[in-house]
N, C-alpha and C. Protein backbone atom coordinates (compact mmCIF):
# COMPACT_ATOMS: atom_id res chain seq x y z
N UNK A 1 146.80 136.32 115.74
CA UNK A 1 147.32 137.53 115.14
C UNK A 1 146.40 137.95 114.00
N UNK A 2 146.33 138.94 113.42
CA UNK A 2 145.70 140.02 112.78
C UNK A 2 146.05 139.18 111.46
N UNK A 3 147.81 139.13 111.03
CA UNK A 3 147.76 138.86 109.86
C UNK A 3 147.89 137.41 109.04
N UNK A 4 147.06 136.65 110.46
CA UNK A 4 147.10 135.27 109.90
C UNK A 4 145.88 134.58 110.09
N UNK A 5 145.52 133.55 109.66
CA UNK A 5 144.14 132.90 109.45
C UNK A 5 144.71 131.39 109.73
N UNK A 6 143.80 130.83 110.19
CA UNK A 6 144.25 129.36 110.84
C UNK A 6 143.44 128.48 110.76
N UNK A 7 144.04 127.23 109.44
CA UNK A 7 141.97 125.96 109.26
C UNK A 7 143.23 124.99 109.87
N UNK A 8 141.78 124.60 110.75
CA UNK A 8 142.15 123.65 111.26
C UNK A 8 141.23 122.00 110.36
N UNK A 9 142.18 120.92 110.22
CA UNK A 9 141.56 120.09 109.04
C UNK A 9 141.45 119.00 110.01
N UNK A 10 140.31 118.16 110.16
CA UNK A 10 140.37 116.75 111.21
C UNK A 10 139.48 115.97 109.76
N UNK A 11 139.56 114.31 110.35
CA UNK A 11 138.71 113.81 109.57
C UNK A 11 139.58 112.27 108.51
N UNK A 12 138.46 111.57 108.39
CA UNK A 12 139.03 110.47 107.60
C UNK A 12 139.27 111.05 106.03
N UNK A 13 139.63 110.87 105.65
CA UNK A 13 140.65 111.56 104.46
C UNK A 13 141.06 112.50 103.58
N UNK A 14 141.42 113.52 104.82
CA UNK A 14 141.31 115.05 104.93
C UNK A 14 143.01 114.88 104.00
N UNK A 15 143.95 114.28 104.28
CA UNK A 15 145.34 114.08 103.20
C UNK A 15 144.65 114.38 101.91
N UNK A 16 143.89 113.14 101.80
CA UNK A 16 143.63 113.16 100.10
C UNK A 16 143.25 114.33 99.14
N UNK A 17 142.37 115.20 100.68
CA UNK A 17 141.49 116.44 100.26
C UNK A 17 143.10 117.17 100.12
N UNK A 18 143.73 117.22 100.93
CA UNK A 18 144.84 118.28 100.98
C UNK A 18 145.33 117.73 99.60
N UNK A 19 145.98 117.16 99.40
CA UNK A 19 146.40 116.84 98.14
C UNK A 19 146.34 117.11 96.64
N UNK A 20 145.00 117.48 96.44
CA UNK A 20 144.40 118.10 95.28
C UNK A 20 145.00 119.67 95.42
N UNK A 21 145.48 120.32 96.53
CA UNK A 21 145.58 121.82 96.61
C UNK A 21 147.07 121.75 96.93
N UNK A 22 147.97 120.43 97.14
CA UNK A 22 149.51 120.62 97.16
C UNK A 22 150.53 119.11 97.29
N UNK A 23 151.25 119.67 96.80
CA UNK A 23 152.24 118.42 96.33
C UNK A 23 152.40 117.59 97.47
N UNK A 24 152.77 118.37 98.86
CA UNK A 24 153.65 117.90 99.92
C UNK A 24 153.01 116.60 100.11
N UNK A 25 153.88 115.93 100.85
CA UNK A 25 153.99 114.19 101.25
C UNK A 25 153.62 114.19 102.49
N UNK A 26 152.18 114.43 103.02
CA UNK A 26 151.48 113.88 104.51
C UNK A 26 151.96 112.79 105.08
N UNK A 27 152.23 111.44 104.09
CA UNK A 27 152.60 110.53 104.96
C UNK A 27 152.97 110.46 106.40
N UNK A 28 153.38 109.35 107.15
CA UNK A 28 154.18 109.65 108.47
C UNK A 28 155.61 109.07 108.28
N UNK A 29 156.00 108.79 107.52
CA UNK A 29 157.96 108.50 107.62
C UNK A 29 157.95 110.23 107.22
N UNK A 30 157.19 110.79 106.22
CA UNK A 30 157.83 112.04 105.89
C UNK A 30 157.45 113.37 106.40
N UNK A 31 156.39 113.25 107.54
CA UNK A 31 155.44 114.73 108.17
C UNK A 31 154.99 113.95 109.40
N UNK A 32 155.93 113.72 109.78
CA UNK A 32 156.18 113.27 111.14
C UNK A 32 154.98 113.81 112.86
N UNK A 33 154.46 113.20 113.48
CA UNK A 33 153.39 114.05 114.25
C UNK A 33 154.45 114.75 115.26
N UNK A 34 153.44 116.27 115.47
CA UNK A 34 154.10 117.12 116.21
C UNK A 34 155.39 117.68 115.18
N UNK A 35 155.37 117.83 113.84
CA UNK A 35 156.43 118.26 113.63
C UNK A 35 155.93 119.49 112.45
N UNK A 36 156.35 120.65 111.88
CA UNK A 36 155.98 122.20 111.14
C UNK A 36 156.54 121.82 109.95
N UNK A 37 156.05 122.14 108.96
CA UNK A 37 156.45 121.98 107.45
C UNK A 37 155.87 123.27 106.82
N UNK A 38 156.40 124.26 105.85
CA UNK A 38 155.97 125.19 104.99
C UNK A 38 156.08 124.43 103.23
N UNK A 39 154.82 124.92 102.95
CA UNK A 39 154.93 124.76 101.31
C UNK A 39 153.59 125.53 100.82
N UNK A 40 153.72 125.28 99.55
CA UNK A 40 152.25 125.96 98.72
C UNK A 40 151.18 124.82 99.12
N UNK A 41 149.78 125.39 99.02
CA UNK A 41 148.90 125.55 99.31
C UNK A 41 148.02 125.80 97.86
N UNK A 42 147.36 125.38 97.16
CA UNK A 42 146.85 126.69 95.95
C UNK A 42 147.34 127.92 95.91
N UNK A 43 148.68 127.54 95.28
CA UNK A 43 149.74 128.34 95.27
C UNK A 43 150.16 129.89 96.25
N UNK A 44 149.48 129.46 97.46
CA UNK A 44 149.87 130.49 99.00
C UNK A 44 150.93 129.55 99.79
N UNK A 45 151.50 130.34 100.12
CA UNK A 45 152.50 129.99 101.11
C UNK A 45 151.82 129.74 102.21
N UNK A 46 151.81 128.58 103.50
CA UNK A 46 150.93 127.82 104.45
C UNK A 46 152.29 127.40 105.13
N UNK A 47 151.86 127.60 106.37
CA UNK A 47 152.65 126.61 107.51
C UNK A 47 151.65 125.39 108.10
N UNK A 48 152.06 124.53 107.74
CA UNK A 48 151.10 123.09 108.35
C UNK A 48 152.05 122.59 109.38
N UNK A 49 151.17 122.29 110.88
CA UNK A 49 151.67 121.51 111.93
C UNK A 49 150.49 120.37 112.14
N UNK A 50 151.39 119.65 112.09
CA UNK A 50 150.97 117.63 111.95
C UNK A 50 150.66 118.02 113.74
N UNK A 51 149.52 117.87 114.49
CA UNK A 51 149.36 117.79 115.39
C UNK A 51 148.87 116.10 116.44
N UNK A 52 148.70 115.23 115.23
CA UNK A 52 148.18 114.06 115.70
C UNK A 52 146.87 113.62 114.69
N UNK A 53 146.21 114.19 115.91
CA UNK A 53 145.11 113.83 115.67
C UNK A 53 144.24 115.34 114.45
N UNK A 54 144.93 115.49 114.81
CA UNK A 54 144.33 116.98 113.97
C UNK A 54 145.56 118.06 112.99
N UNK A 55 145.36 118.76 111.88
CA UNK A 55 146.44 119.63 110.95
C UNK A 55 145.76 120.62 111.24
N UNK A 56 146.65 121.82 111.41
CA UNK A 56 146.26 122.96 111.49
C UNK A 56 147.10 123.90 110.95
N UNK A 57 146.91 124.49 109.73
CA UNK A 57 147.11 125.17 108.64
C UNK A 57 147.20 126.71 109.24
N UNK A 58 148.39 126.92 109.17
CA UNK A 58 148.49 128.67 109.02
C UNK A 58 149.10 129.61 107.53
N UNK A 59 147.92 130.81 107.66
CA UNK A 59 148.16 131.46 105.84
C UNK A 59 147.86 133.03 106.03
N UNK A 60 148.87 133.76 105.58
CA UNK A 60 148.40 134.69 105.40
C UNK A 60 146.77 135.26 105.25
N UNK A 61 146.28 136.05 106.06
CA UNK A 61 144.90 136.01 106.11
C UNK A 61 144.72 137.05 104.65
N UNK A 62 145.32 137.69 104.19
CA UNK A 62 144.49 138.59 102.50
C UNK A 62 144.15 137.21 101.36
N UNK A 63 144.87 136.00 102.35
CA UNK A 63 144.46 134.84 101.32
C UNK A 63 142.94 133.96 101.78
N UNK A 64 142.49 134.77 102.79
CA UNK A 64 141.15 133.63 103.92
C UNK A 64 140.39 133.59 102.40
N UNK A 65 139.52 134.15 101.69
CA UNK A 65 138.41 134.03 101.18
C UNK A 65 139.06 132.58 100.00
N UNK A 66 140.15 132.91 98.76
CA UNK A 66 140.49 132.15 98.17
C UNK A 66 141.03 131.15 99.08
N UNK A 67 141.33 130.68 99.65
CA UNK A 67 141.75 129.83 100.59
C UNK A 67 140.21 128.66 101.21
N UNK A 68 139.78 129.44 101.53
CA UNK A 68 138.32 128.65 101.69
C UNK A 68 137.46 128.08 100.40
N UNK A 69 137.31 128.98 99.59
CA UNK A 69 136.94 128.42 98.13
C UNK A 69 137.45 127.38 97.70
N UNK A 70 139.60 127.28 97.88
CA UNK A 70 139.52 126.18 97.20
C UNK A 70 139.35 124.63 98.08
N UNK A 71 139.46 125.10 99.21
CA UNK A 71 139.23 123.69 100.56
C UNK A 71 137.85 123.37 100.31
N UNK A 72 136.96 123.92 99.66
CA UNK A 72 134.78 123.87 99.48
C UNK A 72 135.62 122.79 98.24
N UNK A 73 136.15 123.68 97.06
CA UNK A 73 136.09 122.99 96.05
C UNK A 73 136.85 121.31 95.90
N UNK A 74 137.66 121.31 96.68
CA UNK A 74 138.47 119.99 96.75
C UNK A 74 137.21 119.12 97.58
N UNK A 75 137.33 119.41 98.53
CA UNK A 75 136.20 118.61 99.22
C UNK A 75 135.13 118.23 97.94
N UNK A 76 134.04 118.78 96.97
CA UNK A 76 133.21 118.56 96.86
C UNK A 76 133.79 118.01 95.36
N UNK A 77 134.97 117.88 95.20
CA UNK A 77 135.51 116.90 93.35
C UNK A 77 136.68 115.89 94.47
């Protein structure tokens, strides 16, 4: 769709990276695989689905550019 943007996150410790940009609890007793969770993001509203092997993040796309900036910046602190 037009008004959404979609990162998809794989990788050995892509949680930790997420983490710096939001509170939520990745774990697996609490973000269960195959299961949809909404919360902030660097403070955007995000739908994350726990797919397994892979997260794939949906966000309002007027948020793509800040949204990518802060996933560069976590990654690289």
């Amino acid at each position: 769709s037009d008004a959404q943007i979609f990162f998809q996150i794989t990788g050995k410790g892509s949680y930790q990276i997420l983490n710096k940009l939001t509170h939520f609890d990745f774990r697996e007793k609490s973000f269960k695989e195959m299961t949809v969770a909404q919360t902030l993001m660097a403070r955007v509203d995000c739908t994350f689905f726990n797919l397994g092997d892979r997260l794939l993040i949906s966000c309002n796309r007027s948020f793509e550019d800040y949204l990518k900036d802060r996933l560069i910046d976590a990654v690289n602190f």
